[in-house]
Protein backbone atom coordinates (compact mmCIF):
# COMPACT_ATOMS: atom_id res chain seq x y z
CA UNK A 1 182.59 -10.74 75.18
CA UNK A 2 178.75 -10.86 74.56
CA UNK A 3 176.82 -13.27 72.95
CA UNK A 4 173.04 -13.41 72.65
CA UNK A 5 170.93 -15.84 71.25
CA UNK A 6 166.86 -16.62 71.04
CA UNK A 7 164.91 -19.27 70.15
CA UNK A 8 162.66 -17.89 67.07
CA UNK A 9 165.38 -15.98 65.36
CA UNK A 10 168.54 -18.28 65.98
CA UNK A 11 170.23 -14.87 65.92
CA UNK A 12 173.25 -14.63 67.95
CA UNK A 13 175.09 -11.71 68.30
CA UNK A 14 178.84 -11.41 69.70
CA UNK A 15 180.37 -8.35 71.36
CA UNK A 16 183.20 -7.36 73.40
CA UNK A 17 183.92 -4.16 75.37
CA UNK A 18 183.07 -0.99 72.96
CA UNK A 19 182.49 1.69 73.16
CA UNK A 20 179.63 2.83 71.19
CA UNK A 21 177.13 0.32 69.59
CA UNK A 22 174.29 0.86 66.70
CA UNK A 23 171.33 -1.52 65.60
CA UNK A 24 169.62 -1.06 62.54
CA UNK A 25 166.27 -0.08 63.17
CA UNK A 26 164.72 0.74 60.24
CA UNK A 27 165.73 0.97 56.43
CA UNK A 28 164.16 4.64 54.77
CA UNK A 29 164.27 5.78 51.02
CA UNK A 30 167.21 7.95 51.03
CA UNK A 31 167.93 8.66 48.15
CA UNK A 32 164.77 9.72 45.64
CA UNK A 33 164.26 11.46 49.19
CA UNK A 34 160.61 10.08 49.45
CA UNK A 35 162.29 8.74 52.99
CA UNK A 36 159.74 6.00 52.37
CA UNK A 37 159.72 3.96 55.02
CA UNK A 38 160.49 0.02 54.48
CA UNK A 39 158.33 -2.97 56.99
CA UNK A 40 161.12 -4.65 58.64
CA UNK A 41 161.84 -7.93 56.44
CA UNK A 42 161.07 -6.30 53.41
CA UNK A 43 164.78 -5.18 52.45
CA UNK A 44 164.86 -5.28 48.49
CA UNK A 45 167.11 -7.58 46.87
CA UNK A 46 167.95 -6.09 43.51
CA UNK A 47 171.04 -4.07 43.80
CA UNK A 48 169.91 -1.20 42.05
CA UNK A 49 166.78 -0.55 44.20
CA UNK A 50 168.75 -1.57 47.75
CA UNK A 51 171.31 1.16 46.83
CA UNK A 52 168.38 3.65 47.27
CA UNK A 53 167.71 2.86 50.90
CA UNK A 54 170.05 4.11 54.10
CA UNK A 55 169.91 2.41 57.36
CA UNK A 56 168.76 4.11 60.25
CA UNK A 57 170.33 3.12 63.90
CA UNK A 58 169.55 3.51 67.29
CA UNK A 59 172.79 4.44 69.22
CA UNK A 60 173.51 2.66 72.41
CA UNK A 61 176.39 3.36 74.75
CA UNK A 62 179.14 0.62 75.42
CA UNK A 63 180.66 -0.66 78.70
CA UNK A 64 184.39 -1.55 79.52
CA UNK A 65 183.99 -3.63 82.74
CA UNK A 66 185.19 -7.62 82.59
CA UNK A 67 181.71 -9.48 82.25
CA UNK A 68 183.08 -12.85 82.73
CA UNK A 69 182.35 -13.30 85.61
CA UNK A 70 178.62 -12.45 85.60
CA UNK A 71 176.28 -15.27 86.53
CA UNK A 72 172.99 -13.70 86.27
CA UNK A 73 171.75 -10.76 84.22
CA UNK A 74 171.28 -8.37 86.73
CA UNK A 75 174.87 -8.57 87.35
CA UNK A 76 176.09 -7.52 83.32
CA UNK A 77 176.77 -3.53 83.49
CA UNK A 78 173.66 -1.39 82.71
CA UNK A 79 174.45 -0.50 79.42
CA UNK A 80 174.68 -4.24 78.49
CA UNK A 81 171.37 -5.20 80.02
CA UNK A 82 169.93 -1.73 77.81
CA UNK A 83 171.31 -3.23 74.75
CA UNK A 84 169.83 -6.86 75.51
CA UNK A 85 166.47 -5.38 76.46
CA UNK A 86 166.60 -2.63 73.11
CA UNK A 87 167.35 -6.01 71.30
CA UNK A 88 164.52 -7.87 72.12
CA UNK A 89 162.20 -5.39 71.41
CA UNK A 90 163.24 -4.85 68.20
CA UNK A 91 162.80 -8.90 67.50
CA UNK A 92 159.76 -8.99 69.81
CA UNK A 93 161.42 -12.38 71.24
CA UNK A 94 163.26 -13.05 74.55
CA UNK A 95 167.06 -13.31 74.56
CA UNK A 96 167.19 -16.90 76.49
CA UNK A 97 170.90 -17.32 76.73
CA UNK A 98 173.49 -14.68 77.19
CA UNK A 99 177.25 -16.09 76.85
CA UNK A 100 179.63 -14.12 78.40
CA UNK A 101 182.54 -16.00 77.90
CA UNK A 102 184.06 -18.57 74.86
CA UNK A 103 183.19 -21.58 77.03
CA UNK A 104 179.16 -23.36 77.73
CA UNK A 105 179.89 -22.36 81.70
CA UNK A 106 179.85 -18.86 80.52
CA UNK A 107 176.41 -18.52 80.12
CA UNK A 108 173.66 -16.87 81.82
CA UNK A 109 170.38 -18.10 81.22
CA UNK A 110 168.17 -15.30 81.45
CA UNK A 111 165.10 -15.84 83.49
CA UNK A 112 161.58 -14.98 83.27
CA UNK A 113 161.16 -15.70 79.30
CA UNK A 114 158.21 -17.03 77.80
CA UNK A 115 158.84 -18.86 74.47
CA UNK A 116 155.23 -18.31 72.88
């Protein structure tokens, strides 16, 4: 399993072997086929007008290989580290810790972050 988590956001996000992923990158007008696009944060709440919109994902390959054993983030299979890296630039904030395990001794603490 995979589990991310930043300082800013407080996201975390918990995976285990897959074989495809998607993140939502943007939210377009799908629709009244304006494909208007929307800022990020600005999903509409009302049901009516949030019916009109369609995600939009970037598709990332998934990895099979036991990460359990990975003490530093160079170790995690490629794909992982591609979906980390896609992740924080999307939230334009460093992923700090990366569990990959159910236990606090399964964590990698990723180096090189700056938290401002």
């Amino acid at each position: 399993m995979l589990y991310l988590a930043n300082f800013k956001e407080g996201i975390n996000f918990i995976l285990s072997s897959v074989k495809k992923l998607r993140g939502g990158k943007k939210n377009i007008n799908g629709i009244k086929g304006t494909r208007e696009l929307l800022e990020k944060g600005c999903y509409p709440v009302e049901e009516e007008i949030s019916e009109e919109y369609e995600p939009v994902y970037e598709k990332f390959s998934g990895w099979k290989e036991d990460i359990s054993t990975c003490n530093e983030f160079d170790e995690l299979p490629e794909n992982a580290k591609k979906y980390i890296l896609a992740i924080e630039k999307y939230l334009k904030t460093p992923i700090v810790w990366i569990g990959v395990g159910p236990n606090r001794k399964n964590m990698i603490v990723k180096k090189n972050f700056n938290l401002n």
